[in-house]
Protein backbone atom coordinates (compact mmCIF):
# COMPACT_ATOMS: atom_id res chain seq x y z
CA UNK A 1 158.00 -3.15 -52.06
CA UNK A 2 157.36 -1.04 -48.97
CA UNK A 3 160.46 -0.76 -46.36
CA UNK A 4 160.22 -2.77 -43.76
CA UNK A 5 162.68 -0.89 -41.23
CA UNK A 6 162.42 2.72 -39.94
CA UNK A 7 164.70 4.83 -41.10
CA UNK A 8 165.97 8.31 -40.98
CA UNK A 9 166.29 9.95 -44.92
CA UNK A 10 166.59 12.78 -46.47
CA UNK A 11 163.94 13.16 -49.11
CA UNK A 12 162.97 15.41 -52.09
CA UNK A 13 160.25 17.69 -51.07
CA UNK A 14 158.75 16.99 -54.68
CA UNK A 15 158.46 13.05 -53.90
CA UNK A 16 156.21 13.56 -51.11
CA UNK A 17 152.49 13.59 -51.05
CA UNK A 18 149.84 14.52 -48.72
CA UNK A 19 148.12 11.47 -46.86
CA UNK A 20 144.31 11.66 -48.07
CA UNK A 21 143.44 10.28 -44.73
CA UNK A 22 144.66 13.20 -42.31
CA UNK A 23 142.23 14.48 -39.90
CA UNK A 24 143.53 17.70 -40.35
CA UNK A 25 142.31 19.79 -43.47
CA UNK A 26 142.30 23.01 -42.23
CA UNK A 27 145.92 24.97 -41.92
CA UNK A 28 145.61 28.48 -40.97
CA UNK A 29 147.48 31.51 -42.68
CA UNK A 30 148.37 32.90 -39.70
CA UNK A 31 150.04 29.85 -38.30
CA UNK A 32 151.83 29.09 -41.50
CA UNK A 33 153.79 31.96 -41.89
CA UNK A 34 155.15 31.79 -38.17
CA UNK A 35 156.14 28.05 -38.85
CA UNK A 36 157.90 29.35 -42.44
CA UNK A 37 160.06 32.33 -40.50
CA UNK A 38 161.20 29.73 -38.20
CA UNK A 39 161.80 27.20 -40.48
CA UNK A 40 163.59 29.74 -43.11
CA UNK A 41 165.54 30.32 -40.02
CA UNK A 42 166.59 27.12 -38.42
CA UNK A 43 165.54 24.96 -41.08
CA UNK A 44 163.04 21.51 -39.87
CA UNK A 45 164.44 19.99 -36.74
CA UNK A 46 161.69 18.02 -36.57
CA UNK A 47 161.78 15.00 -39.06
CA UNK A 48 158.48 14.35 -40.85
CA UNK A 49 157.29 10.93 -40.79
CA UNK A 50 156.57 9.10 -44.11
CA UNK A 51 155.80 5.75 -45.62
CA UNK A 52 156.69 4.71 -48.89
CA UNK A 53 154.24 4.33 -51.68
CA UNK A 54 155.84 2.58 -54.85
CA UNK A 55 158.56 5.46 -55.98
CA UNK A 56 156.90 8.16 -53.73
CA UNK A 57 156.24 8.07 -49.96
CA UNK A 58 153.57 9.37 -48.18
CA UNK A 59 153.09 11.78 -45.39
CA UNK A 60 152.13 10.57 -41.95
CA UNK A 61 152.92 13.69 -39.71
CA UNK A 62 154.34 16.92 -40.82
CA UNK A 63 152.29 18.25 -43.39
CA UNK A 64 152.69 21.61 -42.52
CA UNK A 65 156.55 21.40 -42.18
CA UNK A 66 156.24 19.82 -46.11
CA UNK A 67 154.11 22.27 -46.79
CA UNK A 68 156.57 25.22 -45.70
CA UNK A 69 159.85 22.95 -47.05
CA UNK A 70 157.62 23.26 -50.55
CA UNK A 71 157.53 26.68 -50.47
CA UNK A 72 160.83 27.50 -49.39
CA UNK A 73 161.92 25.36 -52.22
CA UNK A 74 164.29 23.66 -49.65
CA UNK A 75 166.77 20.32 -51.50
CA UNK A 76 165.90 17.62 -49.10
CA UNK A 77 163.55 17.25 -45.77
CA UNK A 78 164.34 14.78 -43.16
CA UNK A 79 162.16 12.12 -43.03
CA UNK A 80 161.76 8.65 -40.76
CA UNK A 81 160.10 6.13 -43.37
CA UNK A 82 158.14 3.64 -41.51
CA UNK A 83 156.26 0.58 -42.67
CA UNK A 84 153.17 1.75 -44.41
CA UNK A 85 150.48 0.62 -42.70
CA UNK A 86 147.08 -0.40 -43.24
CA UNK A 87 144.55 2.66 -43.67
CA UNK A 88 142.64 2.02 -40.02
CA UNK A 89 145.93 1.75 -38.54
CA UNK A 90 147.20 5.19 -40.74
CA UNK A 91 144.24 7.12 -39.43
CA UNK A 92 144.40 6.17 -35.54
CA UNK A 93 148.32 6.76 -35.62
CA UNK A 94 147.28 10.66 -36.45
CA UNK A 95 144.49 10.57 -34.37
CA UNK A 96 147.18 9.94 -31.69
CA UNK A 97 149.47 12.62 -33.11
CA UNK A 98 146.97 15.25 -32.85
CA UNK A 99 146.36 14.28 -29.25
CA UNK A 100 149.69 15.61 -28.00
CA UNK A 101 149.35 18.68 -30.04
CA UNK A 102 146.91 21.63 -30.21
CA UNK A 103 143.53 20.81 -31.69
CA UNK A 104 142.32 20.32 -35.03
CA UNK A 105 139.16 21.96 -36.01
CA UNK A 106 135.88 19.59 -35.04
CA UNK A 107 134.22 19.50 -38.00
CA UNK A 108 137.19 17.89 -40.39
CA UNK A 109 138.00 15.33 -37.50
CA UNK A 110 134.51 14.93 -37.50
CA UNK A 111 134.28 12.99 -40.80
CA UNK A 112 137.74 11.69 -40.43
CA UNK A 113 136.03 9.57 -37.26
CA UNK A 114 133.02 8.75 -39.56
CA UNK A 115 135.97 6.96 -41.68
CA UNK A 116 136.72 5.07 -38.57
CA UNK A 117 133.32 3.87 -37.83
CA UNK A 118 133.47 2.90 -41.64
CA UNK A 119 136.36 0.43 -41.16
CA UNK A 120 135.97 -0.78 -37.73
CA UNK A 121 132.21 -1.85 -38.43
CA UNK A 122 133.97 -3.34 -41.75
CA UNK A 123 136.14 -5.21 -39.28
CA UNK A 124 132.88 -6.43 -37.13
CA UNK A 125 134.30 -4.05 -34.54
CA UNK A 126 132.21 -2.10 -31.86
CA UNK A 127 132.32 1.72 -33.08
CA UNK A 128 130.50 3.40 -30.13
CA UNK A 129 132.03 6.23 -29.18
CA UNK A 130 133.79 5.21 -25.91
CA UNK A 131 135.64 2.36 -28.62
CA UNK A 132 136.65 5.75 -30.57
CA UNK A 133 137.67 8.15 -28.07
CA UNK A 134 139.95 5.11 -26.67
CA UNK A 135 141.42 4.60 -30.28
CA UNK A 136 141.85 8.08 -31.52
CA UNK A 137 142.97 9.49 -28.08
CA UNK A 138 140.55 12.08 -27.81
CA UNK A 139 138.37 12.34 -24.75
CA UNK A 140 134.64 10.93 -25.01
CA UNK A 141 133.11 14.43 -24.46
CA UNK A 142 135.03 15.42 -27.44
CA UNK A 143 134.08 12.44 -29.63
CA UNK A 144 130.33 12.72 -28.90
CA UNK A 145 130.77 16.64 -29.99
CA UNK A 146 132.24 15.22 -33.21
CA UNK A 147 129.37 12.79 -33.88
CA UNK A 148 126.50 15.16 -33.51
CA UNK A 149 127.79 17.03 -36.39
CA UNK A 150 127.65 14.07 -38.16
CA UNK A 151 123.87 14.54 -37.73
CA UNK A 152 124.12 18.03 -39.04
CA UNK A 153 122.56 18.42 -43.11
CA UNK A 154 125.66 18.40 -45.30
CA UNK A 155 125.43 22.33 -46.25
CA UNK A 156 126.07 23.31 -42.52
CA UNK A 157 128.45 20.75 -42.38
CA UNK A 158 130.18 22.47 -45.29
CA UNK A 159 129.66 25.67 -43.55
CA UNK A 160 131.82 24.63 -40.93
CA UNK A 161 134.58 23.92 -43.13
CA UNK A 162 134.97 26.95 -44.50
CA UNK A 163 134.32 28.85 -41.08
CA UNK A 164 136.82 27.07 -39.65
CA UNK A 165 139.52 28.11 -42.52
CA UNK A 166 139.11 31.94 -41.28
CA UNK A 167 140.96 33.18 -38.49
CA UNK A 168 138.87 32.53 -35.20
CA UNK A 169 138.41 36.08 -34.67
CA UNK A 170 136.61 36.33 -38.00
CA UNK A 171 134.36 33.42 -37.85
CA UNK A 172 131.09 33.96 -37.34
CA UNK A 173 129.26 30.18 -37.10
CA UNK A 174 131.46 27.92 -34.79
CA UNK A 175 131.00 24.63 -33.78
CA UNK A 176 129.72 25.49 -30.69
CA UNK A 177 126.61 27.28 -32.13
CA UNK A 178 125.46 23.73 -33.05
CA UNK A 179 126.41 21.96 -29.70
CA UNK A 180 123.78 23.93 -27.86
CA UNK A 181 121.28 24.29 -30.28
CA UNK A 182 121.52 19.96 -30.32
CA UNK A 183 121.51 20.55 -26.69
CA UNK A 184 117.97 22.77 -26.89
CA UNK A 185 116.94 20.05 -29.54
CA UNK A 186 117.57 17.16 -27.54
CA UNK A 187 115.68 18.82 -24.12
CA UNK A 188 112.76 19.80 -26.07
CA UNK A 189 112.18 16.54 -28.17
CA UNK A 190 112.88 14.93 -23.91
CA UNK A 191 110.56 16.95 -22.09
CA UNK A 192 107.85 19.01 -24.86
CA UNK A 193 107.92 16.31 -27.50
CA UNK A 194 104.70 17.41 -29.02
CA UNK A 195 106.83 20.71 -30.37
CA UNK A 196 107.96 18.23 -33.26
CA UNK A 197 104.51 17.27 -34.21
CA UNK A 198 104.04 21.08 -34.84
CA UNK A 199 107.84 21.49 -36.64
CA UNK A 200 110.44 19.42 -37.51
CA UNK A 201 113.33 18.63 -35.90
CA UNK A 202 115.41 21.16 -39.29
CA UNK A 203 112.86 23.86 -39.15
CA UNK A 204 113.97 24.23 -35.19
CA UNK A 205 117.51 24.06 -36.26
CA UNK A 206 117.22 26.50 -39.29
CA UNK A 207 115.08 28.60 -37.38
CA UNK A 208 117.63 29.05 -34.34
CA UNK A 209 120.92 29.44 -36.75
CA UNK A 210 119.27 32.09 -38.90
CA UNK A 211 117.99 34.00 -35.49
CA UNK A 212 121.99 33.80 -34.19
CA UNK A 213 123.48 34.62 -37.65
CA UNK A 214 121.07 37.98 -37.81
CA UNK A 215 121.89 38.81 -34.40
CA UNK A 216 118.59 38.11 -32.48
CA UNK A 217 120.34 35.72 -30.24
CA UNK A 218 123.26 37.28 -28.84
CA UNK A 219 125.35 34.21 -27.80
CA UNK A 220 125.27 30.50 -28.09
CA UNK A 221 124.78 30.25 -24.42
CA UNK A 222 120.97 31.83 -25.04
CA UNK A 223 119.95 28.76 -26.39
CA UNK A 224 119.96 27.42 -22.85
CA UNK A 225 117.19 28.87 -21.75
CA UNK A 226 115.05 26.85 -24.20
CA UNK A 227 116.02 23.95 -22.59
CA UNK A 228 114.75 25.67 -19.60
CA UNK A 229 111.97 26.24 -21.02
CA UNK A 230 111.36 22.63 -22.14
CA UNK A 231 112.05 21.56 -18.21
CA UNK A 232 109.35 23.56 -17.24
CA UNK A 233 107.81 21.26 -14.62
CA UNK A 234 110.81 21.53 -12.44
CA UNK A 235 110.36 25.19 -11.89
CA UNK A 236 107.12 24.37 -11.07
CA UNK A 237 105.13 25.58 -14.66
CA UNK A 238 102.66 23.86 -16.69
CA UNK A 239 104.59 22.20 -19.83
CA UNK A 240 101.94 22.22 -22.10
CA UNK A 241 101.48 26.06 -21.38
CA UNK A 242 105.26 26.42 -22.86
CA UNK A 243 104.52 23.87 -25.77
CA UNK A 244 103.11 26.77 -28.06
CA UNK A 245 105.53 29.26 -27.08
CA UNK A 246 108.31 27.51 -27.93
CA UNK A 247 106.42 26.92 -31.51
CA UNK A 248 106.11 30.51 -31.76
CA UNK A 249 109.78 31.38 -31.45
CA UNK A 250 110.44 28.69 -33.85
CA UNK A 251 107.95 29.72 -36.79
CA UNK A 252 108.23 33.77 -35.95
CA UNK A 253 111.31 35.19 -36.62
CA UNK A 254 111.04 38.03 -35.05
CA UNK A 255 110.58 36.28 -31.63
CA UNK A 256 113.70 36.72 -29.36
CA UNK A 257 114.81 33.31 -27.18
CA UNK A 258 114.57 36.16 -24.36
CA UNK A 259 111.05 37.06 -25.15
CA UNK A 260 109.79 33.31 -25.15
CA UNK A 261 111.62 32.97 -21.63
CA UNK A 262 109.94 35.86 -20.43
CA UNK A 263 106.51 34.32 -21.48
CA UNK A 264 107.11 31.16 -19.92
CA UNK A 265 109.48 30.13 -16.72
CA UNK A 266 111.45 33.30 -16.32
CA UNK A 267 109.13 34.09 -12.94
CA UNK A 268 109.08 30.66 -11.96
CA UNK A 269 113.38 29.90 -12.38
CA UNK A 270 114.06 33.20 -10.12
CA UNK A 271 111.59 32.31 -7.73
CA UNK A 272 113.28 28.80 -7.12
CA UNK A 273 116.75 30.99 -6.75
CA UNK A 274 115.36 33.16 -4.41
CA UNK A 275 113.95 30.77 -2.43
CA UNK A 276 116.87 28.60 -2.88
CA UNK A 277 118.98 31.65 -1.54
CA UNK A 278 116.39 32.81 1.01
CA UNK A 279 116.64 29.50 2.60
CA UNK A 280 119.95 28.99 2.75
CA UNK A 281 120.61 32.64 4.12
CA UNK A 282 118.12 31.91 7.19
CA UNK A 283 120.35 28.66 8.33
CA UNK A 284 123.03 31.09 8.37
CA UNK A 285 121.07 33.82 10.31
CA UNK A 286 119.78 31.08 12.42
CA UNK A 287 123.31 29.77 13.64
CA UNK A 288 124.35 33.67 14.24
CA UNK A 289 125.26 33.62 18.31
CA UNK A 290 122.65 36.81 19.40
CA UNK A 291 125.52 38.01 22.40
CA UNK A 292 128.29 38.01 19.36
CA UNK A 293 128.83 41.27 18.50
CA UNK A 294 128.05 42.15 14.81
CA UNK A 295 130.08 43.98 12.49
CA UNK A 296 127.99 47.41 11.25
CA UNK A 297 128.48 46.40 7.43
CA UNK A 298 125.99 43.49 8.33
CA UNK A 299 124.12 45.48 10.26
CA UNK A 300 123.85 47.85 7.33
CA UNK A 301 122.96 44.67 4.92
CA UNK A 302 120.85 42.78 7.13
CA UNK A 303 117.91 46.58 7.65
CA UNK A 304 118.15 46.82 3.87
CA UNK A 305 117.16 43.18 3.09
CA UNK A 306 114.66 43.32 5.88
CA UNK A 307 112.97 46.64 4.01
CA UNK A 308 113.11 44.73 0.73
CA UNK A 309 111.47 42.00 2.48
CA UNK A 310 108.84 43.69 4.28
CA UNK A 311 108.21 46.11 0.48
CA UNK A 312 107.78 42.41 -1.32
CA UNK A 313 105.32 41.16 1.70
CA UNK A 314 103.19 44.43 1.50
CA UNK A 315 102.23 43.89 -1.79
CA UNK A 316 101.26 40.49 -1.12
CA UNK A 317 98.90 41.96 1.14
């Protein structure tokens, strides 16, 4: 029978097991071997948290501390055995561990949350995602994050697993690769839908993840400028004239997200700046008292713009 009291043990590393329900399935090298100096040091001072499982017990928190105990081939571990509790309940209650603690990787507490939505719809309970990020503790932005790479085909999914087992200065795909490509995605299918009569939605994603991985997009922020692209009418361009272009960059590899930009709205987005910023600077100028006298610097600023001005307005003539 499983205790019913909390209390404070000392347990055989040998008799304790990993829970099959943490969130966390990724534990770096790096971080490891700092936690096993210290604790070959100072020993845990932390107790682990268990529950007991027939004649074992099962972990709740301190895996890595078990993990490091294992491999110091330390006696005994302290432990506080709790009531085991039901596996909804068991998931949530390291949910809420991780939320005081630095983060886990995305992509395992990704499916961990798909697990959730598993047992609370089993339950006939709402699992939206403001429902999770108020039983998990994590913050909706974060939750949403996690549920589009739900979305993502399993291989990239599995791609992220292993990424995220490298040190993060050796990873090469991140999670946020896929957060703004969804973001491009989710602007094109809004504002050019007729792109996705021409390719589907996981040609556009291939298409984009193979152009970052070979190094024709230079950062995840590029994919921005697709979505740009795909508002086209608010810079004042013809949609349907980017439609095709954005096609293009999809089906040609060798087209750049810089080239396609350049094609379409570049002109038009630094025209709205300038005139954004050319408006704003003559309310300034116009609130200037005349009789104030004016520091030479300005001066000095105020002929050059004027000769950029008047070279811009000649060739409009």
């Amino acid at each position: 029978m499983p205790t019913t009291d909390t209390t404070l043990q000392e347990i055989l590393p040998t008799k304790i097991d990993p829970n099959p329900d943490n969130p966390r399935l990724i534990f770096k090298e790096a971080e490891m071997n700092a936690l096993l100096e210290s604790i070959g040091e100072v020993g845990i001072k932390v107790p682990l948290s268990v529950y007991r499982e027939r004649q074992r017990y099962v972990l709740v928190d301190g895996e890595r501390r078990w993990r490091c105990a294992r491999k110091l081939n330390l006696a005994t571990v302290p432990a506080i055995v709790q009531p085991k509790p039901g596996r909804l309940e068991n998931i949530l209650t390291m949910f809420n561990i991780h939320n005081v603690r630095s983060d886990w990787d995305l992509m395992p507490t990704a499916l961990k949350l798909r697990d959730v939505q598993t047992l609370l719809a089993g339950e006939g309970k709402s699992a939206a995602a403001k429902e999770l990020a108020g039983l998990t503790g994590m913050t909706l932005s974060q939750v949403r994050r996690a549920l589009e790479l739900l979305e993502l085909p399993q291989h990239y999914q599995d791609l992220l697993l292993s990424e995220a087992a490298k040190p993060k200065d050796e990873q090469k795909v991140k999670v946020d690769l896929f957060i703004e490509i969804n973001k491009a995605k989710s602007a094109v299918r809004r504002y050019v839908p007729e792109v996705f009569t021409e390719v589907s939605e996981e040609e556009f994603v291939e298409s984009l993840v193979d152009k970052y991985t070979t190094g024709l997009v230079p950062s995840v922020t590029s994919f921005r400028d697709i979505s740009k692209m795909a508002r086209a009418e608010r810079a004042g361009e013809d949609p349907e004239a980017v439609e095709p272009v954005i096609v293009g960059l999809i089906r040609d590899p060798a087209t750049t997200i810089e080239d396609a930009f350049d094609w379409t709205v570049r002109a038009a987005y630094e025209a709205r700046d300038l005139t954004t910023r050319a408006n704003g600077l003559a309310e300034k100028l116009s609130q200037l008292n005349a009789r104030r006298k004016v520091a030479p610097e300005l001066v000095e600023a105020l002929e050059e713009l004027r000769s950029q001005i008047d070279r811009i307005l000649r060739t409009r003539q």
